[in-house]
PDB file of N, CA and C in Angstrom:
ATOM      1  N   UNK A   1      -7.642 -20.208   0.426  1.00  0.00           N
ATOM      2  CA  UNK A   1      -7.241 -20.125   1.823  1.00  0.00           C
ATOM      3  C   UNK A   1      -8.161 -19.164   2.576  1.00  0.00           C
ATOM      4  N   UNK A   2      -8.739 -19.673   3.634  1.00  0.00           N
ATOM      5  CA  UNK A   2      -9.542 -18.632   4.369  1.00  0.00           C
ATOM      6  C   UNK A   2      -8.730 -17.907   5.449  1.00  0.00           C
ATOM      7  N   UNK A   3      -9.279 -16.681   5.445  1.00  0.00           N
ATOM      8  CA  UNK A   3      -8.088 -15.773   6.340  1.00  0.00           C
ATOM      9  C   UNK A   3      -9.339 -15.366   7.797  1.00  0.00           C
ATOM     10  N   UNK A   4      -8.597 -14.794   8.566  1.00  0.00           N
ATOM     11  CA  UNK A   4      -8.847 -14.779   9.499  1.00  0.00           C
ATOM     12  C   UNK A   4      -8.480 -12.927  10.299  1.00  0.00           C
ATOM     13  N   UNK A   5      -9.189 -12.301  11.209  1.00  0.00           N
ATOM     14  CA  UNK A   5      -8.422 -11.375  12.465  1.00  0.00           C
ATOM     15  C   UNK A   5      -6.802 -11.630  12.441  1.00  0.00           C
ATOM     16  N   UNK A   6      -6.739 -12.786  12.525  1.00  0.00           N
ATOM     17  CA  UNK A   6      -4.695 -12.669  12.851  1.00  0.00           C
ATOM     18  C   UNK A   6      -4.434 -12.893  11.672  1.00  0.00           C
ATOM     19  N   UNK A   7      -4.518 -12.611  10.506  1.00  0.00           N
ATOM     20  CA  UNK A   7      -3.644 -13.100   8.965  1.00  0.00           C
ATOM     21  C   UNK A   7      -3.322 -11.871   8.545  1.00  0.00           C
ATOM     22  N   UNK A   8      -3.117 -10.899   9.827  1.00  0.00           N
ATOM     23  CA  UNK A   8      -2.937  -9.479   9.020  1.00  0.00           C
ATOM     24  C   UNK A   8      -2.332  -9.409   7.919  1.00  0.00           C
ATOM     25  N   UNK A   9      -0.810  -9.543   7.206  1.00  0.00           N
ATOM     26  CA  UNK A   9      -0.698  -9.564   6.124  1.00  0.00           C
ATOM     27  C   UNK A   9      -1.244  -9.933   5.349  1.00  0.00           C
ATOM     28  N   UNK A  10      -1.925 -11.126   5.411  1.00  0.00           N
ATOM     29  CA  UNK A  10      -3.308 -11.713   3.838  1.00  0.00           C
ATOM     30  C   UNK A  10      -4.314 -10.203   3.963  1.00  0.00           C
ATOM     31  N   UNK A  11      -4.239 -10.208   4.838  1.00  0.00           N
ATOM     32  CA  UNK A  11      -5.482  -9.198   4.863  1.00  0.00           C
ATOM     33  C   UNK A  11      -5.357  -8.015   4.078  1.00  0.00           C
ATOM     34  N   UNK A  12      -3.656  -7.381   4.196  1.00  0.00           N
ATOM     35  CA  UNK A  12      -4.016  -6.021   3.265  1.00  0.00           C
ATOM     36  C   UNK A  12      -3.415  -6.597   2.033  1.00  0.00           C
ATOM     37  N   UNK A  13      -2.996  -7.535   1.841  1.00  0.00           N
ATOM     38  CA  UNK A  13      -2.672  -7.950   0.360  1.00  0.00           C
ATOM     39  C   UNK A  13      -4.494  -7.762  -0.242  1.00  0.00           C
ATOM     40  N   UNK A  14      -4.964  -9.277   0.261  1.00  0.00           N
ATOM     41  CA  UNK A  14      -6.479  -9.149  -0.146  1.00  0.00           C
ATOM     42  C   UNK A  14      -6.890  -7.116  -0.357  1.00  0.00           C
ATOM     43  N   UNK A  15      -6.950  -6.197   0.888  1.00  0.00           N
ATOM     44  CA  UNK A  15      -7.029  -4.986   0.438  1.00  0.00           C
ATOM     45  C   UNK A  15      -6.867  -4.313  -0.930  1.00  0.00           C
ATOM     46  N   UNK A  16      -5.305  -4.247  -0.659  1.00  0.00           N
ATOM     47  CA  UNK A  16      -4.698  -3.806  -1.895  1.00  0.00           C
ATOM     48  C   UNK A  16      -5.119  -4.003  -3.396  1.00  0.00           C
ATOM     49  N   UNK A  17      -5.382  -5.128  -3.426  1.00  0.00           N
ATOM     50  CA  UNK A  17      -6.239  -5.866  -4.843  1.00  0.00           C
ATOM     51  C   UNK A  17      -7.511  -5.121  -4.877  1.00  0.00           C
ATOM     52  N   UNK A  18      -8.364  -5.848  -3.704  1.00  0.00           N
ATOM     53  CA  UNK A  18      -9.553  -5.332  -4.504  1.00  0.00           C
ATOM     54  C   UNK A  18     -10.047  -3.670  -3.976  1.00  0.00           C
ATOM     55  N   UNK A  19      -9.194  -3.245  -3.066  1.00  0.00           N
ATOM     56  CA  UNK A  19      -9.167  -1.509  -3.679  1.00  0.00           C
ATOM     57  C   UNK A  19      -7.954  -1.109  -3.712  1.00  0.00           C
ATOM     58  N   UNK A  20      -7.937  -1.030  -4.983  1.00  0.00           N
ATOM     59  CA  UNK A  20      -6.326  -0.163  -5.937  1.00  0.00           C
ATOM     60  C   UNK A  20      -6.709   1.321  -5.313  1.00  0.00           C
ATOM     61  N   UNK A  21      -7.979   2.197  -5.573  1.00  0.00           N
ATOM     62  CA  UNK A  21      -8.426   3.158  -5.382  1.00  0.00           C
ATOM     63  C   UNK A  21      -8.022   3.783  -4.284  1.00  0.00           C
ATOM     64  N   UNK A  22      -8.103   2.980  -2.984  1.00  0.00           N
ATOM     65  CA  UNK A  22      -8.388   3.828  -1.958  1.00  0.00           C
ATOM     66  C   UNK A  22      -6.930   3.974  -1.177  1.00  0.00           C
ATOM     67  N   UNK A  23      -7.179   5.086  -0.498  1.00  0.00           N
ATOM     68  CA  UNK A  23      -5.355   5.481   0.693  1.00  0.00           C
ATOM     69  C   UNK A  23      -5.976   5.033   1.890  1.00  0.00           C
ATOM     70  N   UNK A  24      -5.441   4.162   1.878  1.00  0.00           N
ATOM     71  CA  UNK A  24      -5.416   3.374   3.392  1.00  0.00           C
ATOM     72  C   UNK A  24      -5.670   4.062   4.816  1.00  0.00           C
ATOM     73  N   UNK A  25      -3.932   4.890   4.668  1.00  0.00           N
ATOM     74  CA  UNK A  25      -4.105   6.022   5.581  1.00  0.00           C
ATOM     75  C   UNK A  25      -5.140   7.144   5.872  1.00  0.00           C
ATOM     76  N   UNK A  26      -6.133   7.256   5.147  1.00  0.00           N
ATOM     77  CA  UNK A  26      -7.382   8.136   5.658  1.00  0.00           C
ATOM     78  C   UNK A  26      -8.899   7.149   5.566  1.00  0.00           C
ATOM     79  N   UNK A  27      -8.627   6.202   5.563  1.00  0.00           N
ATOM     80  CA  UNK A  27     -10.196   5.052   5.841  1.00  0.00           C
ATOM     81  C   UNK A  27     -10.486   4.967   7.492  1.00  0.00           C
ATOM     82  N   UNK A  28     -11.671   5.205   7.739  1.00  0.00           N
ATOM     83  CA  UNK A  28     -12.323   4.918   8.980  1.00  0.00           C
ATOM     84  C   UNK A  28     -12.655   3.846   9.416  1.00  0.00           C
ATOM     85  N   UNK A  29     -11.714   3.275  10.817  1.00  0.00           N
ATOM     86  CA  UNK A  29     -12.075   2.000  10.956  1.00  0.00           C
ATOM     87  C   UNK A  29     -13.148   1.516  11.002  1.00  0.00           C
ATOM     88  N   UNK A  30     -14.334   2.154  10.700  1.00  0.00           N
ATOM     89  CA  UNK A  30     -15.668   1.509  10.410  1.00  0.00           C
ATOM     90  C   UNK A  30     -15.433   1.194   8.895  1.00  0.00           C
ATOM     91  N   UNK A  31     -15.291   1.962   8.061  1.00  0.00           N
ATOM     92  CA  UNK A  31     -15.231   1.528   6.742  1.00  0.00           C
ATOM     93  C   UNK A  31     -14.378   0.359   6.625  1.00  0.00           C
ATOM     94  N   UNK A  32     -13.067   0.414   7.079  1.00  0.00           N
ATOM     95  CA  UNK A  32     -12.183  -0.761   7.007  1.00  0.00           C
ATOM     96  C   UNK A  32     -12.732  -1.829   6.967  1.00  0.00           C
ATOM     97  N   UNK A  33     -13.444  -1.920   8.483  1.00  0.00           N
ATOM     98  CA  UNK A  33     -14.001  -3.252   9.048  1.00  0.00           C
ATOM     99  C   UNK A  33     -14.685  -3.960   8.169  1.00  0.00           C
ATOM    100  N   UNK A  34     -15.597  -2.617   7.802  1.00  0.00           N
ATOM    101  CA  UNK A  34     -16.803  -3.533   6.300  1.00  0.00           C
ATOM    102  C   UNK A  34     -16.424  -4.148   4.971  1.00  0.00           C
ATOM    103  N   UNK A  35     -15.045  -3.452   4.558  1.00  0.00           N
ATOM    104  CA  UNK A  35     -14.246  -3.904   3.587  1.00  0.00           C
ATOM    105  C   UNK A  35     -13.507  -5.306   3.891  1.00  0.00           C
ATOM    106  N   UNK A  36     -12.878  -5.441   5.106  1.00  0.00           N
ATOM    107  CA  UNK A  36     -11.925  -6.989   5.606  1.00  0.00           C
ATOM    108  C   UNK A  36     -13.650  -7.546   5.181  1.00  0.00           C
ATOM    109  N   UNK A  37     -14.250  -7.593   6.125  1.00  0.00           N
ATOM    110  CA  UNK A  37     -15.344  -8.683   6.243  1.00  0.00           C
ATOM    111  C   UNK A  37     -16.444  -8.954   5.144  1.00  0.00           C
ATOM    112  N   UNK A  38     -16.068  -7.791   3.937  1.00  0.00           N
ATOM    113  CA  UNK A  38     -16.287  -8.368   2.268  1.00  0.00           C
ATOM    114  C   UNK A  38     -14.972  -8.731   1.504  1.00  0.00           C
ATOM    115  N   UNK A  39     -14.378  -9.257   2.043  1.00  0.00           N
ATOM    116  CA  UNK A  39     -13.198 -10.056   1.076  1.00  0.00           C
ATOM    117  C   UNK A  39     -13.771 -11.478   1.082  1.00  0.00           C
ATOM    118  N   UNK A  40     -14.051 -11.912  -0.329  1.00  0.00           N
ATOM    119  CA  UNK A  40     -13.736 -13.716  -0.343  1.00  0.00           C
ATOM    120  C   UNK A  40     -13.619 -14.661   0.424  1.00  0.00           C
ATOM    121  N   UNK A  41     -12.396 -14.097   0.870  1.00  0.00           N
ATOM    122  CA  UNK A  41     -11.880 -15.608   1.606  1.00  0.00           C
ATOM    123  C   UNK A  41     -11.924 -15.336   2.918  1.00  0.00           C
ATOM    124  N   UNK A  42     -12.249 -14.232   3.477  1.00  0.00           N
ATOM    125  CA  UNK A  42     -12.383 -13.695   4.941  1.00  0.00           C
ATOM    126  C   UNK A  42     -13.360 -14.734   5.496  1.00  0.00           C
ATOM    127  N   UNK A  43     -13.101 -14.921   6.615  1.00  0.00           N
ATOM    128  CA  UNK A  43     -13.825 -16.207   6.968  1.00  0.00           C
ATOM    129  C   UNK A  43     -14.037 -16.363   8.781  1.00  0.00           C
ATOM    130  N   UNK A  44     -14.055 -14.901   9.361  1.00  0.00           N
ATOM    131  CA  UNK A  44     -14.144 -14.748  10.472  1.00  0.00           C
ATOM    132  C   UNK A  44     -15.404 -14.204  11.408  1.00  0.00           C
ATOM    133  N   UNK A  45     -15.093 -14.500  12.675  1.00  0.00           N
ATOM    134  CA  UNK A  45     -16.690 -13.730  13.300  1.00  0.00           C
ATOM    135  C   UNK A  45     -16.269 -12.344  12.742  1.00  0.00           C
ATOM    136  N   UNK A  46     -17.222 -11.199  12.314  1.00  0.00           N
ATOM    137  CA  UNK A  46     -16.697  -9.860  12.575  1.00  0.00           C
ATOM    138  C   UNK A  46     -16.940  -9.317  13.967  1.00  0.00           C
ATOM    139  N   UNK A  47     -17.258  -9.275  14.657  1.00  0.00           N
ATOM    140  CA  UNK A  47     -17.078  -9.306  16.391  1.00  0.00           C
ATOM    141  C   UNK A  47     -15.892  -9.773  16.952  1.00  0.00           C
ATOM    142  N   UNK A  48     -14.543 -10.434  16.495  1.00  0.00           N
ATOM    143  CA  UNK A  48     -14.217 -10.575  16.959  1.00  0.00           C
ATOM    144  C   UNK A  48     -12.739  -9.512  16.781  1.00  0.00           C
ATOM    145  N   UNK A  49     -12.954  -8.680  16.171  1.00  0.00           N
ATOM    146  CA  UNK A  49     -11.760  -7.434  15.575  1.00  0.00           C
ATOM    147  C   UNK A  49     -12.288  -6.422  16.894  1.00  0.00           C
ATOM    148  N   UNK A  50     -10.918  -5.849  16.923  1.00  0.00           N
ATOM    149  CA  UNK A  50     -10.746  -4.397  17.789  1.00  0.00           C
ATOM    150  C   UNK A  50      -9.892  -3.190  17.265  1.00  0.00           C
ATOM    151  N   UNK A  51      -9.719  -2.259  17.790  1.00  0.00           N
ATOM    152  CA  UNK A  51      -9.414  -1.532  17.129  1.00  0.00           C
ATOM    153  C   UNK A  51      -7.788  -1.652  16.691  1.00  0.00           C
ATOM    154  N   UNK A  52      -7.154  -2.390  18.017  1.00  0.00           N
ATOM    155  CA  UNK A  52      -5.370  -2.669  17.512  1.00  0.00           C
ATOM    156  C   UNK A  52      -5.429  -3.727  16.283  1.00  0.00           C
ATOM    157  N   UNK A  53      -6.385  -4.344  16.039  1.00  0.00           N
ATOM    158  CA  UNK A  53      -5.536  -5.711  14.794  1.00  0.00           C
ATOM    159  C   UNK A  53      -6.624  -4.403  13.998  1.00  0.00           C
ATOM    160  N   UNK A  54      -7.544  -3.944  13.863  1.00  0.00           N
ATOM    161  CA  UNK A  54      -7.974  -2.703  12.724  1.00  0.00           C
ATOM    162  C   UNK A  54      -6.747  -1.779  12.450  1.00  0.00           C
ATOM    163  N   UNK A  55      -6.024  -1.349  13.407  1.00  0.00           N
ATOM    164  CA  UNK A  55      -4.894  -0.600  13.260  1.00  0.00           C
ATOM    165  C   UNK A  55      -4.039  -1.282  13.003  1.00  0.00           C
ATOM    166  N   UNK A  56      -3.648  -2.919  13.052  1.00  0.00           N
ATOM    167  CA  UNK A  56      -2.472  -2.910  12.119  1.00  0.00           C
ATOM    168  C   UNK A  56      -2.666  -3.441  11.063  1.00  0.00           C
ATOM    169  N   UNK A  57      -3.793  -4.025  10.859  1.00  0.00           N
ATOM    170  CA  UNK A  57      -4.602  -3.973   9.030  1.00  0.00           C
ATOM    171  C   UNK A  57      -3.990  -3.012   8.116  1.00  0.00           C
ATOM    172  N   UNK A  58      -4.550  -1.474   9.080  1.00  0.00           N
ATOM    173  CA  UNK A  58      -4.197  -0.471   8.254  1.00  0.00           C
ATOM    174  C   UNK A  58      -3.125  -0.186   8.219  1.00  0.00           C
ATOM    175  N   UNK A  59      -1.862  -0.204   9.039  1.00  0.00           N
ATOM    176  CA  UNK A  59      -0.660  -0.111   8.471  1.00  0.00           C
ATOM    177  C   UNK A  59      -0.411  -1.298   7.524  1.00  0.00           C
ATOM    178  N   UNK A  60      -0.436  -2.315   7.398  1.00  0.00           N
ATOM    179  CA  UNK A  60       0.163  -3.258   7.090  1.00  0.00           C
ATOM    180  C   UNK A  60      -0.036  -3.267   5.380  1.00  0.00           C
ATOM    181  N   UNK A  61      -1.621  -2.181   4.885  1.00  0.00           N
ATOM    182  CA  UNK A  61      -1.967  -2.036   3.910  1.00  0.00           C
ATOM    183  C   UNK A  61      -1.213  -0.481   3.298  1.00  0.00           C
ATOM    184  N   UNK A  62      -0.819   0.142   4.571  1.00  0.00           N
ATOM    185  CA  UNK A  62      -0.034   0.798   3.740  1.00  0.00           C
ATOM    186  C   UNK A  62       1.267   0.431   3.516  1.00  0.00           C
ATOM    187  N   UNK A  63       2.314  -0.213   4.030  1.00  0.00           N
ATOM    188  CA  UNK A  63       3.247  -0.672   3.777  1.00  0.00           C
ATOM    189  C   UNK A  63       2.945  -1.527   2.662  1.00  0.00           C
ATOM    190  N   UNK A  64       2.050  -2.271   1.996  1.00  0.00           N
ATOM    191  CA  UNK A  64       1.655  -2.730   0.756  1.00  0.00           C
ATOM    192  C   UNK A  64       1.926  -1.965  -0.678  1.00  0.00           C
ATOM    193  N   UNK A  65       1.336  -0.923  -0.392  1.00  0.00           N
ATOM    194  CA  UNK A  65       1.393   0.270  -1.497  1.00  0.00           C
ATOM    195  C   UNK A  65       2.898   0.669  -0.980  1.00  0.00           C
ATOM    196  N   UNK A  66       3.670   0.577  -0.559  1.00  0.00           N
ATOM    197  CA  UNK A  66       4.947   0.866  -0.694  1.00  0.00           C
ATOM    198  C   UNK A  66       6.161   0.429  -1.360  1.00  0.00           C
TER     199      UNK A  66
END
């Protein structure tokens, strides 16, 4: 399934997997960005993210780890 800017939940699932490592809550939405847009199945312009769907990426990945 290719995910997209609006699949926020696929998105921090995808996260969560392939970094177990990292706390969500202290990543820089620059780092974020580069991480969504190396997932697999990510399949979007990266131009087309801002900082609110970056911010609810990142919650949505911490509510994951919860």
């Amino acid at each position: 399934m290719q995910i997209k800017w609006s699949d926020i939940q696929e998105i921090a699932i995808g996260l969560s997997e392939a970094h177990p490592d990292i706390d969500p809550q202290w990543i820089s939405f620059p780092d974020l960005h580069k991480k969504i847009c190396s997932l697999d199945n990510f399949m979007d312009d990266p131009k087309n993210s801002n900082e609110k769907i970056l911010e609810a990426i990142q919650m949505a990945w911490m509510d994951e780890l919860e």
